[in-house]
PDB file of N, CA and C in Angstrom:
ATOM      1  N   UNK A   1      10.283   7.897   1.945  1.00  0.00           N
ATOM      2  CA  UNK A   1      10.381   6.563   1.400  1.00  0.00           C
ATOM      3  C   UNK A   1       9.086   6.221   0.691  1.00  0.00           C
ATOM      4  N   UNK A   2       9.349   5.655  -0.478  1.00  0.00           N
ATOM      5  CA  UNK A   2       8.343   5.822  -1.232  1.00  0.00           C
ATOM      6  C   UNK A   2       8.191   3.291  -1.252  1.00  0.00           C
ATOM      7  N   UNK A   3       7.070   3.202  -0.711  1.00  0.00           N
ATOM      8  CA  UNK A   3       7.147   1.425  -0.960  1.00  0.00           C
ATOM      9  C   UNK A   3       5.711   0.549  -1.249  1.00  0.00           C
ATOM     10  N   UNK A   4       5.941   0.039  -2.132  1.00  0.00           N
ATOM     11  CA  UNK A   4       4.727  -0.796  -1.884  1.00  0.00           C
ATOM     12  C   UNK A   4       5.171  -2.909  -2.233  1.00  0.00           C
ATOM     13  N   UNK A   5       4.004  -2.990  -1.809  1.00  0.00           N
ATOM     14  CA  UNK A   5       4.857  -4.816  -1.311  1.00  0.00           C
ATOM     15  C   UNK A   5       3.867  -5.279  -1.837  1.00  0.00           C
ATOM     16  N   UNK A   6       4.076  -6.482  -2.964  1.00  0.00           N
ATOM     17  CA  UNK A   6       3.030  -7.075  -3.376  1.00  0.00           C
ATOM     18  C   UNK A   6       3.838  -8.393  -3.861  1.00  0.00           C
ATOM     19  N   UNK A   7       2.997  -9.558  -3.765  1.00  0.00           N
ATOM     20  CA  UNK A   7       3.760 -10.546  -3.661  1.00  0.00           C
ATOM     21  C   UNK A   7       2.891 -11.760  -4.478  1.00  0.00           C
ATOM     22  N   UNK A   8       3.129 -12.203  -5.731  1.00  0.00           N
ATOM     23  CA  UNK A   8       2.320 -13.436  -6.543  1.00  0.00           C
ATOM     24  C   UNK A   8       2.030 -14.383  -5.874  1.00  0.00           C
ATOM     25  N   UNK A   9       1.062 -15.393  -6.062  1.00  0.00           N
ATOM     26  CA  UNK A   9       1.012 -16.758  -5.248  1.00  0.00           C
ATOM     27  C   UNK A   9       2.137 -17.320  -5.985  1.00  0.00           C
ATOM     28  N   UNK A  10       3.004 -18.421  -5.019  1.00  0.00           N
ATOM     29  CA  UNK A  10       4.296 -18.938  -5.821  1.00  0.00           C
ATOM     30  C   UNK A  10       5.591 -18.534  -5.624  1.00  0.00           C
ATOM     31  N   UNK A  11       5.548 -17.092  -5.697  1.00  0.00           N
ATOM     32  CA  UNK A  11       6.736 -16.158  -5.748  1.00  0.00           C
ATOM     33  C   UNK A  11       7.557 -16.766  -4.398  1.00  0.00           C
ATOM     34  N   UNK A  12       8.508 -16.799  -4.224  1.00  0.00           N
ATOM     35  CA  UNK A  12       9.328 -17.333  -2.873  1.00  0.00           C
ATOM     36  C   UNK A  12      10.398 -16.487  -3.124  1.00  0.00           C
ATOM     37  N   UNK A  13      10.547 -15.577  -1.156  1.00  0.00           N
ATOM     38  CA  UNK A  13      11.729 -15.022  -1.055  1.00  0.00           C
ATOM     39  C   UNK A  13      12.666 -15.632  -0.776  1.00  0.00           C
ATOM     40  N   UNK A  14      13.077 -16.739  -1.084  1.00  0.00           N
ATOM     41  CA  UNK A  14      14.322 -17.246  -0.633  1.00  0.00           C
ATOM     42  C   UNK A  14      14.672 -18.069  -1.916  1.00  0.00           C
ATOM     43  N   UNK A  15      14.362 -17.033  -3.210  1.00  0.00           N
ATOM     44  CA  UNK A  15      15.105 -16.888  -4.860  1.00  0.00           C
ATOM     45  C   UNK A  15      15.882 -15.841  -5.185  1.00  0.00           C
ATOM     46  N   UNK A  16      15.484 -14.724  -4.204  1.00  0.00           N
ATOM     47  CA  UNK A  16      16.006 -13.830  -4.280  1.00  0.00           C
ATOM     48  C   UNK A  16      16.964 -13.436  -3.647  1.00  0.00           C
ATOM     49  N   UNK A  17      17.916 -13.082  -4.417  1.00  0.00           N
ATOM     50  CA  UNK A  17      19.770 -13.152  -3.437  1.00  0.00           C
ATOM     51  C   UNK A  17      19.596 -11.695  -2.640  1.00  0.00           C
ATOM     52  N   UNK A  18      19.835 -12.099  -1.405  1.00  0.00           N
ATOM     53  CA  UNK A  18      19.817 -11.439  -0.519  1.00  0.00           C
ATOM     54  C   UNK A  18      19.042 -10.967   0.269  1.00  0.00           C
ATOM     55  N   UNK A  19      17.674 -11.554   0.211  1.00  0.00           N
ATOM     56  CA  UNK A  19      16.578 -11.802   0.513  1.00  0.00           C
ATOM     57  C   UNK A  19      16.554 -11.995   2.205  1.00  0.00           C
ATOM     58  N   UNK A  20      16.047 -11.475   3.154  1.00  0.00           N
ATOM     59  CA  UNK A  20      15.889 -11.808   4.389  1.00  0.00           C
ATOM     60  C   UNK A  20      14.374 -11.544   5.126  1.00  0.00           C
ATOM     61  N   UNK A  21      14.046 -12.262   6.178  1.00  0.00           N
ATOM     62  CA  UNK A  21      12.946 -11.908   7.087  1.00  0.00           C
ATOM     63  C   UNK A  21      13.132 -10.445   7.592  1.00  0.00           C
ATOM     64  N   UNK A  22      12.429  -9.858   7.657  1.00  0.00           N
ATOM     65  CA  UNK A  22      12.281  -8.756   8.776  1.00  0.00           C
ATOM     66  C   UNK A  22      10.809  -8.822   9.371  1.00  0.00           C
ATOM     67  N   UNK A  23      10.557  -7.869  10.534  1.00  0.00           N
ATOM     68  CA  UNK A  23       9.320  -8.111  10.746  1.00  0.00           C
ATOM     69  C   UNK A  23       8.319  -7.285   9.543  1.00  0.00           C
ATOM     70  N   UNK A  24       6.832  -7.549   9.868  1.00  0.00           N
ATOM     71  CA  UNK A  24       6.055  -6.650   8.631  1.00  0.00           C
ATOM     72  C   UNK A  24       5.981  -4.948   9.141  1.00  0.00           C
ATOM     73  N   UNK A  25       6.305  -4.233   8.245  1.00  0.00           N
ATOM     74  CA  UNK A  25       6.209  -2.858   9.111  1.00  0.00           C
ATOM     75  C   UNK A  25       4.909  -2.103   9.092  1.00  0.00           C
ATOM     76  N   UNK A  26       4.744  -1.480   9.566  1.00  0.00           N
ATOM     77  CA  UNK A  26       3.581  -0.613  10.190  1.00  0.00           C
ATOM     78  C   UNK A  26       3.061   0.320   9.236  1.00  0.00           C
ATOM     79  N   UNK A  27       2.734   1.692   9.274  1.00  0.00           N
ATOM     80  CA  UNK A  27       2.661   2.561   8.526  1.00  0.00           C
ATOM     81  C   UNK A  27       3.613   2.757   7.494  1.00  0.00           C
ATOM     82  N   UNK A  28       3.668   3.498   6.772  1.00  0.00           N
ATOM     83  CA  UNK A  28       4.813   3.315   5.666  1.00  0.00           C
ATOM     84  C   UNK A  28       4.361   4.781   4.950  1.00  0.00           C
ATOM     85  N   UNK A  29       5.312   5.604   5.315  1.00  0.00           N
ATOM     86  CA  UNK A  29       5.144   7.402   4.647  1.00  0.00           C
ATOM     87  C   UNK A  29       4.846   7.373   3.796  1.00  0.00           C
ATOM     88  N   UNK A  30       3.718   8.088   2.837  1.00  0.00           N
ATOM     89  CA  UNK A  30       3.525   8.396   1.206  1.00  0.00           C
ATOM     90  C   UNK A  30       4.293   8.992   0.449  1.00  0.00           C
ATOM     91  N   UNK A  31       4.422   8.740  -0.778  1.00  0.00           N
ATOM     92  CA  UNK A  31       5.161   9.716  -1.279  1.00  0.00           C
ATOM     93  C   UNK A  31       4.318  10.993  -1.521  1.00  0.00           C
ATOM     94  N   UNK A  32       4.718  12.078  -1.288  1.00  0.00           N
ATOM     95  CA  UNK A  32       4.057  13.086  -1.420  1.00  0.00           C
ATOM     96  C   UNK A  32       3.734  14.227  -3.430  1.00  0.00           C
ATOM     97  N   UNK A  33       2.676  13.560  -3.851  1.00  0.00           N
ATOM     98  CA  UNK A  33       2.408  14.461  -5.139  1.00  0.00           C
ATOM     99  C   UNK A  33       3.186  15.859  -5.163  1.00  0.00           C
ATOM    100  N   UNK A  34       3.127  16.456  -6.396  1.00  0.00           N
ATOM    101  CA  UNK A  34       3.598  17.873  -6.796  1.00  0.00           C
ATOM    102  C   UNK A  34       2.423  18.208  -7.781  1.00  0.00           C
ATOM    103  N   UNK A  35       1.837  19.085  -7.525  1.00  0.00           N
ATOM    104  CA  UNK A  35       0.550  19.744  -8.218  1.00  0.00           C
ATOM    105  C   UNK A  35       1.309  20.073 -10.019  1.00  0.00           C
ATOM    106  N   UNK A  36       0.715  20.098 -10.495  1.00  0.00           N
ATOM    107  CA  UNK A  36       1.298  20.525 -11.845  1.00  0.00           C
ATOM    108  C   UNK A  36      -0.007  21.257 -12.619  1.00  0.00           C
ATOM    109  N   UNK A  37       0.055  21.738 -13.580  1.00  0.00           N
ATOM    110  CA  UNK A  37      -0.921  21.712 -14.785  1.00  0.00           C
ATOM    111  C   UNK A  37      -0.790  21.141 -15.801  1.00  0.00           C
ATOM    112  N   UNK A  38       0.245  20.490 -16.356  1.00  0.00           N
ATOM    113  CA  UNK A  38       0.728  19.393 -17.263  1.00  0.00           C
ATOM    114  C   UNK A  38       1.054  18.290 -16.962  1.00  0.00           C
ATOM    115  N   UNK A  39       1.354  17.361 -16.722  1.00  0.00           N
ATOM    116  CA  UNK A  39       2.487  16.127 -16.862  1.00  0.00           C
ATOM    117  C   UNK A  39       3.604  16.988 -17.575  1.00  0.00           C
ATOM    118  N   UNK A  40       4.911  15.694 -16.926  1.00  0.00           N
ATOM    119  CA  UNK A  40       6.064  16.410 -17.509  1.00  0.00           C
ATOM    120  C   UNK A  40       6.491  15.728 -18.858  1.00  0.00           C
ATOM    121  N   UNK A  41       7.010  16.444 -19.455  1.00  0.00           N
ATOM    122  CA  UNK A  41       7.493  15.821 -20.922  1.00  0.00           C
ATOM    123  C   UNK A  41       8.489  15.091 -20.616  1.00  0.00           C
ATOM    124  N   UNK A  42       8.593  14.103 -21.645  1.00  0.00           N
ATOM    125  CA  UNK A  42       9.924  13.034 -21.286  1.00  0.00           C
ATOM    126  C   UNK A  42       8.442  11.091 -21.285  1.00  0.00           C
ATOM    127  N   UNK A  43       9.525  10.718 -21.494  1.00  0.00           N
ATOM    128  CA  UNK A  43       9.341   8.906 -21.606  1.00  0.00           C
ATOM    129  C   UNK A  43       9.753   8.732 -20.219  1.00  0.00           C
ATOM    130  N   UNK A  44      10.565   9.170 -19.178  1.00  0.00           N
ATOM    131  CA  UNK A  44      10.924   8.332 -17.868  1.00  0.00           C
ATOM    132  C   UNK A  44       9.844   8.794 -17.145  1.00  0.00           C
ATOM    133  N   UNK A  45       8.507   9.593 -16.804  1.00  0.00           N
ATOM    134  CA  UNK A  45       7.775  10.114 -16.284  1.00  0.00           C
ATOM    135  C   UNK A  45       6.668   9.191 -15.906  1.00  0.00           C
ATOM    136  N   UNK A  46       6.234   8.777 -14.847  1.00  0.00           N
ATOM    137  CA  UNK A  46       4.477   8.002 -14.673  1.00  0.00           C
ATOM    138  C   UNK A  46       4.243   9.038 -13.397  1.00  0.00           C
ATOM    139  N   UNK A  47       2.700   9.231 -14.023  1.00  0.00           N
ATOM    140  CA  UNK A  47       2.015   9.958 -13.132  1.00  0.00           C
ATOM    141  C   UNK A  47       0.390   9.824 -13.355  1.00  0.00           C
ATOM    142  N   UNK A  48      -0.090  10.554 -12.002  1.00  0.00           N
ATOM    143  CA  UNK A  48      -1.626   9.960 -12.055  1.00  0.00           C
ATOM    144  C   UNK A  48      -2.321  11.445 -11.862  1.00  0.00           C
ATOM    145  N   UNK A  49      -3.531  11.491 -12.347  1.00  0.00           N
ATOM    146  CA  UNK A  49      -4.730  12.234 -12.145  1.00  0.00           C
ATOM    147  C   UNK A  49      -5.272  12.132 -10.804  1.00  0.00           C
ATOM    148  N   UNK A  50      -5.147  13.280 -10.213  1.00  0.00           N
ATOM    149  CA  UNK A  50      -5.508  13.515  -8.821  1.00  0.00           C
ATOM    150  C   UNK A  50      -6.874  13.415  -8.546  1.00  0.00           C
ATOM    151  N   UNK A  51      -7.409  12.483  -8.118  1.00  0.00           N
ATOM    152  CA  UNK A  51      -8.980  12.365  -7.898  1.00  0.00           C
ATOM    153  C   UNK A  51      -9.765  12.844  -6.205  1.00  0.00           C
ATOM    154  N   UNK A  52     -10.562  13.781  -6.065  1.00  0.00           N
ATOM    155  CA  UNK A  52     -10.981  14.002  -4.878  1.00  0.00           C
ATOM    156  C   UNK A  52     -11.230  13.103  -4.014  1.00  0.00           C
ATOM    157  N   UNK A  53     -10.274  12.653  -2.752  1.00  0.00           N
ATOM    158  CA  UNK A  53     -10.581  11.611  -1.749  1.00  0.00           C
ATOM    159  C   UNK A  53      -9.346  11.337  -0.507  1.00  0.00           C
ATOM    160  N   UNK A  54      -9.497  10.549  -0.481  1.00  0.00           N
ATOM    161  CA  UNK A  54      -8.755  10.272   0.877  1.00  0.00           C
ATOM    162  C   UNK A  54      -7.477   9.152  -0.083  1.00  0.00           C
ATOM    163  N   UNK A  55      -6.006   9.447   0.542  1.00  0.00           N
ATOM    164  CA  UNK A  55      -5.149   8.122   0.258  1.00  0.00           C
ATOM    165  C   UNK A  55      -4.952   7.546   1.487  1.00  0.00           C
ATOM    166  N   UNK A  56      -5.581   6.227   1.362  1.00  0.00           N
ATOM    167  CA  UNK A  56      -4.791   5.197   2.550  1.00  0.00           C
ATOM    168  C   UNK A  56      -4.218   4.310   2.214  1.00  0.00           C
ATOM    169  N   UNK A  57      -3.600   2.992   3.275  1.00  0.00           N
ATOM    170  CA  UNK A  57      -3.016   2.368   3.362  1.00  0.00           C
ATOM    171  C   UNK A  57      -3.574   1.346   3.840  1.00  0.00           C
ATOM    172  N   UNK A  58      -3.552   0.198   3.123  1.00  0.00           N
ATOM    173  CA  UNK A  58      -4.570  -1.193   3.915  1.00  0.00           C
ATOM    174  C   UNK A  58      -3.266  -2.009   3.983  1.00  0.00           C
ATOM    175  N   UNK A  59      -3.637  -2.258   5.101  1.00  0.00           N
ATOM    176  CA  UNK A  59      -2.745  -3.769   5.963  1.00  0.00           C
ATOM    177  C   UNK A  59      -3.084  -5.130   6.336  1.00  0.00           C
ATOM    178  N   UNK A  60      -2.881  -5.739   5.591  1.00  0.00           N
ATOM    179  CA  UNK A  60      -3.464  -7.152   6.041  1.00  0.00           C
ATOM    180  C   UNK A  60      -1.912  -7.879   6.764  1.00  0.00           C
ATOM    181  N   UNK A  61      -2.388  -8.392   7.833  1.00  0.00           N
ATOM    182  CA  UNK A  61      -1.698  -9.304   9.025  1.00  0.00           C
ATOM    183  C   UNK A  61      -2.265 -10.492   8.873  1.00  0.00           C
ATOM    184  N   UNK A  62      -2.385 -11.561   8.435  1.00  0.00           N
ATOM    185  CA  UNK A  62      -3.099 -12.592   8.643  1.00  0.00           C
ATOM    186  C   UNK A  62      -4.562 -12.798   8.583  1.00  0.00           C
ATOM    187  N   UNK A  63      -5.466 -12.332   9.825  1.00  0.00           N
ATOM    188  CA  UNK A  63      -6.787 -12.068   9.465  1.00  0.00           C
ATOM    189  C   UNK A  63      -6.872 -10.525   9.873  1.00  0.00           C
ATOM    190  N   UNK A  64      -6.449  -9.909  10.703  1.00  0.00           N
ATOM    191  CA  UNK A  64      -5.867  -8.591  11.002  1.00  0.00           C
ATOM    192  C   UNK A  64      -5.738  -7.490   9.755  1.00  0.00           C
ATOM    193  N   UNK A  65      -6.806  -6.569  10.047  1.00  0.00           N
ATOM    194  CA  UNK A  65      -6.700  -5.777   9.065  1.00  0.00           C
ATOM    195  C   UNK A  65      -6.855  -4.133   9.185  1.00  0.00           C
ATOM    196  N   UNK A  66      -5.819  -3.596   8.853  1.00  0.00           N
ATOM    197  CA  UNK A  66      -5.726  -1.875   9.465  1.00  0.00           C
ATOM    198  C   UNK A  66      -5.672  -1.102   8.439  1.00  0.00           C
ATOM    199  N   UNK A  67      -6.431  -0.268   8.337  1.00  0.00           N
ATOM    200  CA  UNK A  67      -6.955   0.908   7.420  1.00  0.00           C
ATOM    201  C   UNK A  67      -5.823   2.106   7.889  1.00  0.00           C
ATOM    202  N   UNK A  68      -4.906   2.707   7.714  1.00  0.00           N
ATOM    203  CA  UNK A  68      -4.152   3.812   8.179  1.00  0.00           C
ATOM    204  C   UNK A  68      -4.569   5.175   7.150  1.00  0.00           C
ATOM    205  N   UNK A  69      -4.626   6.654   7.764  1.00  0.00           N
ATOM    206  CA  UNK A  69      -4.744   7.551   6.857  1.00  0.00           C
ATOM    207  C   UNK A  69      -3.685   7.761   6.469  1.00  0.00           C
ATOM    208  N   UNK A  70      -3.555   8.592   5.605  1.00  0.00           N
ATOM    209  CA  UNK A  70      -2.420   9.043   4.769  1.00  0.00           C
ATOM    210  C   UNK A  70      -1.416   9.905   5.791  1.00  0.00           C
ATOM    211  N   UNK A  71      -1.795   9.938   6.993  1.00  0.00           N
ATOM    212  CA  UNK A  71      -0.701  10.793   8.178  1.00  0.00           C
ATOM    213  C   UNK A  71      -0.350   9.382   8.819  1.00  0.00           C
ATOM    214  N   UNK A  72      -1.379   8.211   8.677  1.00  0.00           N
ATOM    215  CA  UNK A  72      -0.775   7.052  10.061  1.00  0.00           C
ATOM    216  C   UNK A  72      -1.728   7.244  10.836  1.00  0.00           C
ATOM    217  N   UNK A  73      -2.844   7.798  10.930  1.00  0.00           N
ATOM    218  CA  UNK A  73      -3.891   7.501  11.876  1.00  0.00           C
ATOM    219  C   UNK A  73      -4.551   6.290  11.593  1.00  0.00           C
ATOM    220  N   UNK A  74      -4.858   5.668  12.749  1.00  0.00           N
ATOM    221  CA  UNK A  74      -5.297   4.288  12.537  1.00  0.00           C
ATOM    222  C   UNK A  74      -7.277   4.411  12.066  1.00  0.00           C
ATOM    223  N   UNK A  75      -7.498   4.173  10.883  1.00  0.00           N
ATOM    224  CA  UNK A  75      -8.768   4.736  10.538  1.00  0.00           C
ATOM    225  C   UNK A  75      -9.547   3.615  10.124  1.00  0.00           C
ATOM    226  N   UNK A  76      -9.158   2.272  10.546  1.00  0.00           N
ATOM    227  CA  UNK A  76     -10.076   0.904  10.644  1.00  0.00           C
ATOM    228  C   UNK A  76     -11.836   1.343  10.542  1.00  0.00           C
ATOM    229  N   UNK A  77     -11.771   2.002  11.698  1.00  0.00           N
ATOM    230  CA  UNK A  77     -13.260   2.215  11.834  1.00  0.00           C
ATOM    231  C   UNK A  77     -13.774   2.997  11.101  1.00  0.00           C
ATOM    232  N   UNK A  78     -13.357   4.299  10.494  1.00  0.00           N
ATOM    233  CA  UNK A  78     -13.906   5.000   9.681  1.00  0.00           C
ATOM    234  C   UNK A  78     -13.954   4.246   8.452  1.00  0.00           C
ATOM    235  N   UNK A  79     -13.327   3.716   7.776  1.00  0.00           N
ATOM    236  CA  UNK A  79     -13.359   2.588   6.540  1.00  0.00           C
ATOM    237  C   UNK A  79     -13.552   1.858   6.776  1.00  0.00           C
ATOM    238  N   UNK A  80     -14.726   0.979   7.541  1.00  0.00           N
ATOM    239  CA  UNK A  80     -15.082   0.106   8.040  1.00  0.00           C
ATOM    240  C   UNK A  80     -15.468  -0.580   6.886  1.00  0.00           C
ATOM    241  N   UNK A  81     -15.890  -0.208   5.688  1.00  0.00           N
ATOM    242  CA  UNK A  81     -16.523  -1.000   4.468  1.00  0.00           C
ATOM    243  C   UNK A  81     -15.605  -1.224   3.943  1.00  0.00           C
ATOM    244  N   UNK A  82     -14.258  -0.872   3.791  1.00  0.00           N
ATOM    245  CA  UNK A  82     -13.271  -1.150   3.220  1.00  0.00           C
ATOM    246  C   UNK A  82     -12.509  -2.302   3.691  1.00  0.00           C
ATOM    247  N   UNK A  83     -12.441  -2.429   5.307  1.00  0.00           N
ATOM    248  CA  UNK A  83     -11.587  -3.131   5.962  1.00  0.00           C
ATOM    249  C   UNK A  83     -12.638  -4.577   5.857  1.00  0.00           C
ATOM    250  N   UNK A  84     -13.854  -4.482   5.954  1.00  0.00           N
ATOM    251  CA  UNK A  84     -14.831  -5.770   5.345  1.00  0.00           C
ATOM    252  C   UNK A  84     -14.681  -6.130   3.963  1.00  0.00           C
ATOM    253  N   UNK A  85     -14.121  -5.252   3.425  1.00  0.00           N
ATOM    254  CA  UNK A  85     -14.121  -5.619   1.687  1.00  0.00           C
ATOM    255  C   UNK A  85     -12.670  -6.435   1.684  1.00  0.00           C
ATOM    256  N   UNK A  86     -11.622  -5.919   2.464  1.00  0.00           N
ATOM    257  CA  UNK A  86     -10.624  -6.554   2.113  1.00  0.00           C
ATOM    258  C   UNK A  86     -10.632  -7.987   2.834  1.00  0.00           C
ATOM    259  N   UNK A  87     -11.531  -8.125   3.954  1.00  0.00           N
ATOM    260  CA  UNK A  87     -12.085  -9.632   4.596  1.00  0.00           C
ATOM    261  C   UNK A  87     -11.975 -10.661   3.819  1.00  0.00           C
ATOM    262  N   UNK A  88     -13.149 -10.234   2.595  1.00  0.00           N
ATOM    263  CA  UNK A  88     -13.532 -11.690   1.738  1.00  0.00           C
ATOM    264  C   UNK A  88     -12.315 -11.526   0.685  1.00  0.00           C
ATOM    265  N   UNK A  89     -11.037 -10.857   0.531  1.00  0.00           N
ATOM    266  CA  UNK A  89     -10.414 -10.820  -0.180  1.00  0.00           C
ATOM    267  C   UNK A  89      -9.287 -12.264  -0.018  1.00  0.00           C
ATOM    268  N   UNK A  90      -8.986 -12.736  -1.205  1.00  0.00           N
ATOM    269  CA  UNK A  90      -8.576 -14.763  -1.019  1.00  0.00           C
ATOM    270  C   UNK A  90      -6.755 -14.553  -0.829  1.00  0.00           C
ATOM    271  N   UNK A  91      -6.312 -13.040   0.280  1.00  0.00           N
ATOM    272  CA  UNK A  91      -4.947 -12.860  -0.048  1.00  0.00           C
ATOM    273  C   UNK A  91      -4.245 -13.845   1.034  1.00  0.00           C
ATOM    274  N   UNK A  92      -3.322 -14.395   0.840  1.00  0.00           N
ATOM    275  CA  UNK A  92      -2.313 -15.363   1.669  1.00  0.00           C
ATOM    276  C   UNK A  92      -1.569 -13.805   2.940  1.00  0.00           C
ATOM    277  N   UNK A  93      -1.066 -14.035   3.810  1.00  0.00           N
ATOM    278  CA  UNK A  93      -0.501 -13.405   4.458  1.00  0.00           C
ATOM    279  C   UNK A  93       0.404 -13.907   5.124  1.00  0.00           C
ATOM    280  N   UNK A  94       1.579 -13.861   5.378  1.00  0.00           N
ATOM    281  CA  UNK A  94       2.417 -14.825   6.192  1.00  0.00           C
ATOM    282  C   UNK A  94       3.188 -13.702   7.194  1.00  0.00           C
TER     283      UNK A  94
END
């Protein structure tokens, strides 16, 4: 499962038909890259340049904030500058 959740100030789910609560979920699997030496030809294609590093996952809960590695290890503490960076960040969370 490939997801990401991002949400405007304003935006309201209850415009959207069929729209329901669930709880917020947890980790959330990556989609997994395919090495190439080209990009593929074609207009339906987006793809990115693989840069040496780590992919995670930041979670904001309210003031609650979890750094996950790219397996689901909970890596708060190792990105500790990250999980402070996303602190002063002005995001709403509900």
């Amino acid at each position: 499962m490939c997801a990401v959740a991002l949400r405007s100030v304003g935006s309201g789910l209850a415009d959207i038909n069929g729209a329901r609560k669930a709880p917020k979920p947890g980790f959330i699997n990556p989609c997994d890259p395919t090495l190439r030496n080209q990009p593929p030809d074609g207009r339906g294609w987006v793809y990115e340049i693989k840069a040496d590093g780590y992919r995670a996952q930041l979670h904001l809960d309210g003031r609650e904030i979890t750094v996950y590695s790219r397996t689901g290890y909970n890596w708060t503490e190792q990105f500790s500058s990250i999980a402070a960076a996303a602190r002063k960040l002005k995001a709403k969370c509900e």
